[in-house]
N, C-alpha and C. Protein backbone atom coordinates (compact mmCIF):
# COMPACT_ATOMS: atom_id res chain seq x y z
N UNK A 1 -18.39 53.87 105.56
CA UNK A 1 -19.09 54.83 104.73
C UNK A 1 -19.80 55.89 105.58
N UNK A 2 -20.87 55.86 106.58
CA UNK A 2 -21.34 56.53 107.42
C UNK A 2 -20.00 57.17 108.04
N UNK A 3 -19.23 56.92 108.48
CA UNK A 3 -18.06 58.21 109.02
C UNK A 3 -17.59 58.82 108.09
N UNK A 4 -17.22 58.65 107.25
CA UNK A 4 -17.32 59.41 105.89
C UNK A 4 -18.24 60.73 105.86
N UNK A 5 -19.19 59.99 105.67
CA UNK A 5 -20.79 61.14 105.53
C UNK A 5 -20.27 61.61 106.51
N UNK A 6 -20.42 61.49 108.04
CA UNK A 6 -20.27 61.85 109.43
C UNK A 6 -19.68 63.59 108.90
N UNK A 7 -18.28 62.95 108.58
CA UNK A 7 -17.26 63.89 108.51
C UNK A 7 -17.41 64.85 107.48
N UNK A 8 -17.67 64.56 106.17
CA UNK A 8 -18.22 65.37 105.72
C UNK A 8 -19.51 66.62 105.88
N UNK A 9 -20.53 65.85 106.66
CA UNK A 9 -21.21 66.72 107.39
C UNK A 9 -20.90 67.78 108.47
N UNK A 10 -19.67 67.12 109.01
CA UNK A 10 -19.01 68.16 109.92
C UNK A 10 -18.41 69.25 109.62
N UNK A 11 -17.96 69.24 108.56
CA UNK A 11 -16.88 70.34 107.18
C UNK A 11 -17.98 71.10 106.88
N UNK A 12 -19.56 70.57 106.55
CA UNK A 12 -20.17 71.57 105.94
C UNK A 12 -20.85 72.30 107.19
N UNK A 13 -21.04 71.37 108.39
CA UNK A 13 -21.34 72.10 109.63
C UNK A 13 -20.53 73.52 109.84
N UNK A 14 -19.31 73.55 109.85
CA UNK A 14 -17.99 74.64 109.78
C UNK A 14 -18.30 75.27 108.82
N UNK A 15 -18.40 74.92 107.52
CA UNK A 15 -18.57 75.91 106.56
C UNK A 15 -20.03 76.92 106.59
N UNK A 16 -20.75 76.32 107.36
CA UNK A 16 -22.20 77.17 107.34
C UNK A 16 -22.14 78.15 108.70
N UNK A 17 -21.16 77.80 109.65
CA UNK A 17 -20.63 78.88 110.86
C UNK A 17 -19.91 79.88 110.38
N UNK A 18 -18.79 79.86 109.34
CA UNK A 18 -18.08 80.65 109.14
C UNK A 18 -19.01 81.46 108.37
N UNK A 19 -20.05 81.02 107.44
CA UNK A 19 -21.00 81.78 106.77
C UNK A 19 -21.51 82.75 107.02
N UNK A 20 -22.98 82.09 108.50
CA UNK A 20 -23.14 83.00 109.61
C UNK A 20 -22.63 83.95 110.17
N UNK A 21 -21.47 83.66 110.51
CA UNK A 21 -20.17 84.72 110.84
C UNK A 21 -20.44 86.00 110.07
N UNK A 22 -20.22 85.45 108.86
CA UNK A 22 -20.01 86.95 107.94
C UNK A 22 -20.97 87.34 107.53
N UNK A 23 -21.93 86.61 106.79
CA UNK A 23 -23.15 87.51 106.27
C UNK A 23 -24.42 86.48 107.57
N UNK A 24 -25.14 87.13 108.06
CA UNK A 24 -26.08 86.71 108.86
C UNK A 24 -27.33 85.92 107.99
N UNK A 25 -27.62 85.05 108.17
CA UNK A 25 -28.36 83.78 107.55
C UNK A 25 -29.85 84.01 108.23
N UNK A 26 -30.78 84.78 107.13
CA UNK A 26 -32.35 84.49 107.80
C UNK A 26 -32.78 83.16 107.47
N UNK A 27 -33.61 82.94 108.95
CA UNK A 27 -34.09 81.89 109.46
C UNK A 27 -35.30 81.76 109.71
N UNK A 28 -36.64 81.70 108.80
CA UNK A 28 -37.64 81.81 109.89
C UNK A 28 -38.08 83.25 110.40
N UNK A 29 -37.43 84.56 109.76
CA UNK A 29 -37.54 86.03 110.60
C UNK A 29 -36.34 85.75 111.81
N UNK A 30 -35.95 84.96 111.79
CA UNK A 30 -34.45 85.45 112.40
C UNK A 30 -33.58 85.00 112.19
N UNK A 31 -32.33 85.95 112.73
CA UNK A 31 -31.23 86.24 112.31
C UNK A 31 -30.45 85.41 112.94
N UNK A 32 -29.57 84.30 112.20
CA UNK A 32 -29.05 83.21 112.43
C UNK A 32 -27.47 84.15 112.41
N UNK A 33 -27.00 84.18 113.56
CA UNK A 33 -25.54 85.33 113.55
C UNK A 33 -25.46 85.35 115.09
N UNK A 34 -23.91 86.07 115.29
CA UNK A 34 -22.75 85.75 116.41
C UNK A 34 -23.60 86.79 117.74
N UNK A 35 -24.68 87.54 117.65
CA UNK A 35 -24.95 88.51 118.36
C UNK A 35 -26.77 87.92 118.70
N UNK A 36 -27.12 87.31 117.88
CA UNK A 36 -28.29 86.69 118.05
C UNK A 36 -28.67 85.17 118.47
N UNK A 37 -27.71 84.27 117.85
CA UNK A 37 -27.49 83.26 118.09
C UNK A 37 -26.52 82.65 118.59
N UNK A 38 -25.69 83.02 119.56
CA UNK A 38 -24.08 82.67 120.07
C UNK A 38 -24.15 81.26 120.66
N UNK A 39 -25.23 81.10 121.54
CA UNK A 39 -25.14 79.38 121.94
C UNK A 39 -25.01 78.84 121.33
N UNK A 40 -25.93 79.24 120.28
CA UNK A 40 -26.39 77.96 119.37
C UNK A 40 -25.01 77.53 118.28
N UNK A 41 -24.79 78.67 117.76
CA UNK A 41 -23.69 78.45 116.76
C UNK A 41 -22.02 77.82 117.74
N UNK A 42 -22.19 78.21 119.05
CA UNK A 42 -20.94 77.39 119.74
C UNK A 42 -21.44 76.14 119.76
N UNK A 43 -22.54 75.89 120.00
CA UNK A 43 -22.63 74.47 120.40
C UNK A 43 -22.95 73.83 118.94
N UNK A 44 -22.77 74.05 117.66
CA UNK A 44 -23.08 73.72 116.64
C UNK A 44 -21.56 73.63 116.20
N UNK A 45 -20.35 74.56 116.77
CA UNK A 45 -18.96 73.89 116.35
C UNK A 45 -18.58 72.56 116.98
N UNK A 46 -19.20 73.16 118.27
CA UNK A 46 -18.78 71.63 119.09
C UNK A 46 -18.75 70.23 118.49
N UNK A 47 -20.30 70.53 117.67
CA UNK A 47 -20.94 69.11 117.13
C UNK A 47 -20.28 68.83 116.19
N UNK A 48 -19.74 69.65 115.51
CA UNK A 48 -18.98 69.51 113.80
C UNK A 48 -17.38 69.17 114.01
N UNK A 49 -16.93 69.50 115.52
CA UNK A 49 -15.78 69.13 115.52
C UNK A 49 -15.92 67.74 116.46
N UNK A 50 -16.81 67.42 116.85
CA UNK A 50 -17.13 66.32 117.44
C UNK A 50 -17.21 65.41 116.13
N UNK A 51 -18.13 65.48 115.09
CA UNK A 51 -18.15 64.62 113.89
C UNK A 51 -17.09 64.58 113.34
N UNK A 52 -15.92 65.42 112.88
CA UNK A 52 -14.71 65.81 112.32
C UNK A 52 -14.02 64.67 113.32
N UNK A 53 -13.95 64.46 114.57
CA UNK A 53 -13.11 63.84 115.53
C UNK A 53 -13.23 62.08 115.40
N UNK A 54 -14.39 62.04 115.14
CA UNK A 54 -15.24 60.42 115.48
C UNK A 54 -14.72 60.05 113.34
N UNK A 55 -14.76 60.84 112.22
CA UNK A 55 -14.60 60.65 111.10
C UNK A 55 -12.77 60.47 111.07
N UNK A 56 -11.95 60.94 112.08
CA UNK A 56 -10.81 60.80 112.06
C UNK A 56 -10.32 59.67 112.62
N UNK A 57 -10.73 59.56 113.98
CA UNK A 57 -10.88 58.17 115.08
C UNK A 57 -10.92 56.70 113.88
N UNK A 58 -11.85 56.97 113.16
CA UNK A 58 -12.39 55.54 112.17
C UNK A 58 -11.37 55.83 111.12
N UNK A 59 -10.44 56.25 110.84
CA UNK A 59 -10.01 56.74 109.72
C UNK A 59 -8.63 56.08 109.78
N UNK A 60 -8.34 55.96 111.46
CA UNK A 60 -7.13 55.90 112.08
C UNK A 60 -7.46 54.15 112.69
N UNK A 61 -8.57 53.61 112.53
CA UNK A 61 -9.13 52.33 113.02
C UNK A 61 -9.21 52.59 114.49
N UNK A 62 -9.43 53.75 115.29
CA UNK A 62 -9.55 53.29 116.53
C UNK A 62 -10.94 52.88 116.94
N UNK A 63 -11.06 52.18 118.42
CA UNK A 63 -12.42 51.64 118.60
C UNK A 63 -13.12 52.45 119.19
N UNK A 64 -12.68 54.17 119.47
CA UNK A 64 -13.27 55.02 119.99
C UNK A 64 -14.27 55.26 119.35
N UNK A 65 -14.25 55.44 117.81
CA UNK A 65 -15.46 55.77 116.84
C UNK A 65 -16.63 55.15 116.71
N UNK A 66 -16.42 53.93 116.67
CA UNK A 66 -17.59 53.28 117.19
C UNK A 66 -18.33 53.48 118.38
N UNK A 67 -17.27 53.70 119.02
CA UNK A 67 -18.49 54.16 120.54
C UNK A 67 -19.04 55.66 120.70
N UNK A 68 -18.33 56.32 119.52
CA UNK A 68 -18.69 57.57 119.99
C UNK A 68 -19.56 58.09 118.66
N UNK A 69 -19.75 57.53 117.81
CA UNK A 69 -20.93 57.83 116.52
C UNK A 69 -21.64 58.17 117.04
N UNK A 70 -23.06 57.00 118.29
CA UNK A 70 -23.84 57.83 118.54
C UNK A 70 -24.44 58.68 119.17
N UNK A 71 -23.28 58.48 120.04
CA UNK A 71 -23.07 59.91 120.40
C UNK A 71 -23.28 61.46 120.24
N UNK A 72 -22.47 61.58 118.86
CA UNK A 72 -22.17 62.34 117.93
C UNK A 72 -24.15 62.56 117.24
N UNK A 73 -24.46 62.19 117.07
CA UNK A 73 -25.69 61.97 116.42
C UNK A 73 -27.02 62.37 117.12
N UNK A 74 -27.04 61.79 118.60
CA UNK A 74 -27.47 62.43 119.08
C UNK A 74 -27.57 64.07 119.81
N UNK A 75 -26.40 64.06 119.97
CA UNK A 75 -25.96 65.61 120.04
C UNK A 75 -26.31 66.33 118.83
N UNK A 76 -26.29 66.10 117.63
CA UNK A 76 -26.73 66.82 116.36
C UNK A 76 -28.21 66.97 116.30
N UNK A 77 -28.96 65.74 116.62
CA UNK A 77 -30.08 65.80 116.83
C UNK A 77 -30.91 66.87 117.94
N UNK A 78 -30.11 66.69 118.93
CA UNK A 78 -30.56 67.89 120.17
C UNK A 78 -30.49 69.15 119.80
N UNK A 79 -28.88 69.72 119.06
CA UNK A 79 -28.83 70.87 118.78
C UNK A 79 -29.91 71.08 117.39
N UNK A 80 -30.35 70.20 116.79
CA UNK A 80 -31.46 70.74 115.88
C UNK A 80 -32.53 71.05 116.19
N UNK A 81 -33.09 70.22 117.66
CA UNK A 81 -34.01 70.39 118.46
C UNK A 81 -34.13 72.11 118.86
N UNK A 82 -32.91 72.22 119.29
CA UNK A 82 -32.13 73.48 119.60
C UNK A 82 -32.84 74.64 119.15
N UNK A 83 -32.27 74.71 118.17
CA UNK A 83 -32.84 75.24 116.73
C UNK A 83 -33.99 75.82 116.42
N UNK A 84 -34.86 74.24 116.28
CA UNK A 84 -36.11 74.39 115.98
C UNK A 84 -36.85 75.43 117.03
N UNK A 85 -36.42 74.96 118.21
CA UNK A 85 -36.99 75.74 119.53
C UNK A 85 -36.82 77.45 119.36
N UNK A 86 -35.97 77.66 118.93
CA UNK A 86 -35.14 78.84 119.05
C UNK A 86 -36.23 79.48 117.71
N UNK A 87 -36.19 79.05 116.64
CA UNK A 87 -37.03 79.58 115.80
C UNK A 87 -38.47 79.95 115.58
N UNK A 88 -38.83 78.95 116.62
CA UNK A 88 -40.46 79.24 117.25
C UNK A 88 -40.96 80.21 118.08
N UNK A 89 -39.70 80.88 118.52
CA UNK A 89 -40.10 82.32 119.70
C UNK A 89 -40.42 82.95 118.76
């Protein structure tokens, strides 16, 4: 069930980049977009195709997924850290 969620969270991770992409997403007084935020939003596909990867892995029974959930989790966690940081300047 949790890789499930995982993966699903990763789809909506993608769907809120491609968003950004096109119409720029205020944040806080800033501008969540490809010219303001470029780290952040690369390293925010990373994570979503990292969750997308670990939701496929379990999907397929391999024992990679298990080792790599938390992984995956913590990296989401950092890049929110990310984030947060980024929104406080």
């Amino acid at each position: 069930m949790r890789f499930k969620v995982l993966a699903v969270f990763g789809v909506i991770n993608l769907f809120f980049i491609v968003v950004a992409l096109v119409e720029p997403i205020s944040l806080a007084e800033h501008d969540y977009a490809w010219p303001h935020a470029a780290v952040l939003i690369l390293i925010q596909g990373l994570v979503a195709l990292a969750m997308l990867y670990v939701g496929r892995q379990k999907f397929a029974a391999a024992d990679i997924a298990d080792k790599t959930y938390p992984a995956v989790v913590v990296a989401y966690v950092l890049w929110l850290c990310m984030v947060w940081r980024w929104l406080a300047q």
